[in-house]
Protein backbone atom coordinates (compact mmCIF):
# COMPACT_ATOMS: atom_id res chain seq x y z
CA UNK A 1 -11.95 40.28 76.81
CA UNK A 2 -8.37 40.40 76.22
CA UNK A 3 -6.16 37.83 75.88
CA UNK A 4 -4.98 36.15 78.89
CA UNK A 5 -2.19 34.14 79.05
CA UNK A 6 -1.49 31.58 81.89
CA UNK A 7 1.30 29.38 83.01
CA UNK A 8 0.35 25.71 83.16
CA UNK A 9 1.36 22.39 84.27
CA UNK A 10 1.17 18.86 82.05
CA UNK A 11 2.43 15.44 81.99
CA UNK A 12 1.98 13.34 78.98
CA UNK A 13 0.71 9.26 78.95
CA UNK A 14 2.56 7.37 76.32
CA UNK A 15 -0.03 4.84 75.20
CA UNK A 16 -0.59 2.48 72.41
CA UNK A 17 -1.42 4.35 69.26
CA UNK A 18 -4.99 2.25 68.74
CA UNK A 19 -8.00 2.96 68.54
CA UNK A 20 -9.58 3.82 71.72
CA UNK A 21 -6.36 4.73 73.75
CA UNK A 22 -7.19 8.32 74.62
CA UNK A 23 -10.80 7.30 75.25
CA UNK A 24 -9.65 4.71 77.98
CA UNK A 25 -7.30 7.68 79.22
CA UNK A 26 -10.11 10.39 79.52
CA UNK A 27 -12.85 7.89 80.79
CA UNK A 28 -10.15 6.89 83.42
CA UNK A 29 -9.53 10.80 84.29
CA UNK A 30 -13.82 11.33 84.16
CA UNK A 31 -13.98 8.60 86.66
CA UNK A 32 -11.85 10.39 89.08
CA UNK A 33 -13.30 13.02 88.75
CA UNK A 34 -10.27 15.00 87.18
CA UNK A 35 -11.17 18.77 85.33
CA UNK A 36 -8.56 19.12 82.37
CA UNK A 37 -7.98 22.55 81.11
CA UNK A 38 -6.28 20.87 77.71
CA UNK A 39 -5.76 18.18 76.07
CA UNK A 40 -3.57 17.14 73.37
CA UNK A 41 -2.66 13.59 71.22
CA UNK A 42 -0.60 12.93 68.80
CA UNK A 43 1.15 9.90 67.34
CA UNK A 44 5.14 9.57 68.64
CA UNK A 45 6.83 7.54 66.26
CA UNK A 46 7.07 3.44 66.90
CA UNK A 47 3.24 2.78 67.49
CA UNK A 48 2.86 4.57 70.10
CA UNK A 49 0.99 7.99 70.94
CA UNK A 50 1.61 10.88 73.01
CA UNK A 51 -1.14 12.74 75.30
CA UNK A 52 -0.32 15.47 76.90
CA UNK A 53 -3.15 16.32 79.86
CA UNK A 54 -2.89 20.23 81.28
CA UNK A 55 -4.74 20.51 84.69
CA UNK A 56 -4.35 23.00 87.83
CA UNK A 57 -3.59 19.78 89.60
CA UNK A 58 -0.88 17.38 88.53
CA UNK A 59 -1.73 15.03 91.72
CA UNK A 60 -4.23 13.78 91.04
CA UNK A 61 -3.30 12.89 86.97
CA UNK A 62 -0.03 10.89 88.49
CA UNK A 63 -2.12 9.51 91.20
CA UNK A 64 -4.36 8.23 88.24
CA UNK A 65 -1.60 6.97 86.05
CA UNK A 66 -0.05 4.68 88.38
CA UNK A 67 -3.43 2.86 89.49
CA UNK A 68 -3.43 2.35 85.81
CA UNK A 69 0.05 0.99 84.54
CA UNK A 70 0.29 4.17 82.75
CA UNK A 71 3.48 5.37 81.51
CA UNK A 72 3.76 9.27 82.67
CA UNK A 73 6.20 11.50 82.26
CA UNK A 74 7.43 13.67 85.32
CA UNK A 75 5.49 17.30 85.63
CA UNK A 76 6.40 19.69 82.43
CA UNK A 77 5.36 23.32 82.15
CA UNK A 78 3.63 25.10 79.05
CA UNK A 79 1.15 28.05 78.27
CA UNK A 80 -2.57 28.77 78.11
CA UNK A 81 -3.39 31.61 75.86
CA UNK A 82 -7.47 32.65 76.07
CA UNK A 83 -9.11 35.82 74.74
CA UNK A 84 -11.61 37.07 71.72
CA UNK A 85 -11.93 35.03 68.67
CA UNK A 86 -10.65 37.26 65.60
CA UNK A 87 -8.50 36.65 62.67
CA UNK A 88 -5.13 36.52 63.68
CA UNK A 89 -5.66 35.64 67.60
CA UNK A 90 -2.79 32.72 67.85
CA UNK A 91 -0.52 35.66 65.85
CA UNK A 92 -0.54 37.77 68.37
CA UNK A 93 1.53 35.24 71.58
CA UNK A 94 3.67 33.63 68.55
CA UNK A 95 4.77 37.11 67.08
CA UNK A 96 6.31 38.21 70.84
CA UNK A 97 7.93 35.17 71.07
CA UNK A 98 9.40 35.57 67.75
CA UNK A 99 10.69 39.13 68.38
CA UNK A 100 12.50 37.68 72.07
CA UNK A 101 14.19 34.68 69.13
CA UNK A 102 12.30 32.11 71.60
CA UNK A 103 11.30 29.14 69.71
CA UNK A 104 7.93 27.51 70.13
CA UNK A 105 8.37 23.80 70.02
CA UNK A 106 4.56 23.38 69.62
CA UNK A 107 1.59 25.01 69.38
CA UNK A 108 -2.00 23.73 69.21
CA UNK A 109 -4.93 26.32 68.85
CA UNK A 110 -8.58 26.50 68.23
CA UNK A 111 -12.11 28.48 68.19
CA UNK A 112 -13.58 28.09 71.47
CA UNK A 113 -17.27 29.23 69.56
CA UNK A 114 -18.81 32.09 71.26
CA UNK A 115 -16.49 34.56 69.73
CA UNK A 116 -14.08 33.15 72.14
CA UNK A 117 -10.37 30.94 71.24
CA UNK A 118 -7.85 29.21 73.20
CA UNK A 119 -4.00 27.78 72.53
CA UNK A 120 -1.23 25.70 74.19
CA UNK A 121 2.23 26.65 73.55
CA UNK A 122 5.33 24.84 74.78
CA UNK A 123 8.79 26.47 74.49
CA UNK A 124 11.73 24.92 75.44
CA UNK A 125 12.18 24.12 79.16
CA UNK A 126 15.83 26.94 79.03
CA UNK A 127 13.12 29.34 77.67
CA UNK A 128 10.21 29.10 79.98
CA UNK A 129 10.91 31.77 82.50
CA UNK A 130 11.90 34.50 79.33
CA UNK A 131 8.87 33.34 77.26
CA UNK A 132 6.43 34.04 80.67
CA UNK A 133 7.71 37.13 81.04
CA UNK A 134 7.70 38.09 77.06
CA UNK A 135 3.75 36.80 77.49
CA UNK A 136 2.99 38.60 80.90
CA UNK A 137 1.98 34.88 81.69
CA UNK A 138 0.11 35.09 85.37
């Protein structure tokens, strides 16, 4: 398979940065019976952590978040990139972005197993609409 790349929505939940934070978050989103495509967490300065949760439906997350006290963001936009495991898979999305000058403001990637990989990229919300285009993004 070849890589695919795919436009995606996300909001992030600003929680606590404790233990058991993005547990709480993704048992909540389980309950509801909510599919993520990606998820991402990372510490965001001042005790607190960011997660950013990438779904086909942003509803439902929001929906989710408020019955919660959650603190959401508003719907962002970033990029799915799937295809073949091999050395140098992530290279290939970041190197066309490079050769357009778009910046990628962060990247996360990883071995899916089963020869297979995936990545989230975010680009700068000015550079969405060139960077889809640059990545044939469906």
């Amino acid at each position: 398979m070849a890589q695919r790349v795919r436009k995606a929505n996300y909001c992030y939940v600003t929680v606590a940065a404790r233990a058991a934070q993005g547990a709480k978050v993704l048992n909540a989103l389980k309950e509801a019976d909510i599919n993520l495509l990606a998820f991402s967490g990372f510490p965001s300065g001042g005790g607190k952590a960011q997660l950013d949760l990438i779904a086909d439906k942003m509803a439902p997350i929001q929906r989710v978040a408020r019955n919660n006290g959650w603190r959401v963001s508003k719907n962002k936009k970033c990029f799915l990139v799937q295809g073949d495991d091999a050395v140098g898979a992530c290279h290939r999305s970041l190197q066309k972005l490079a050769d357009e000058k778009i910046n990628v403001v962060a990247a996360d990637g990883i071995a899916a197993g089963k020869g297979r990989f995936g990545m989230i990229l975010w680009v700068k919300p000015k550079d969405y609409r060139r960077a889809a285009k640059v990545l044939k993004a469906k």
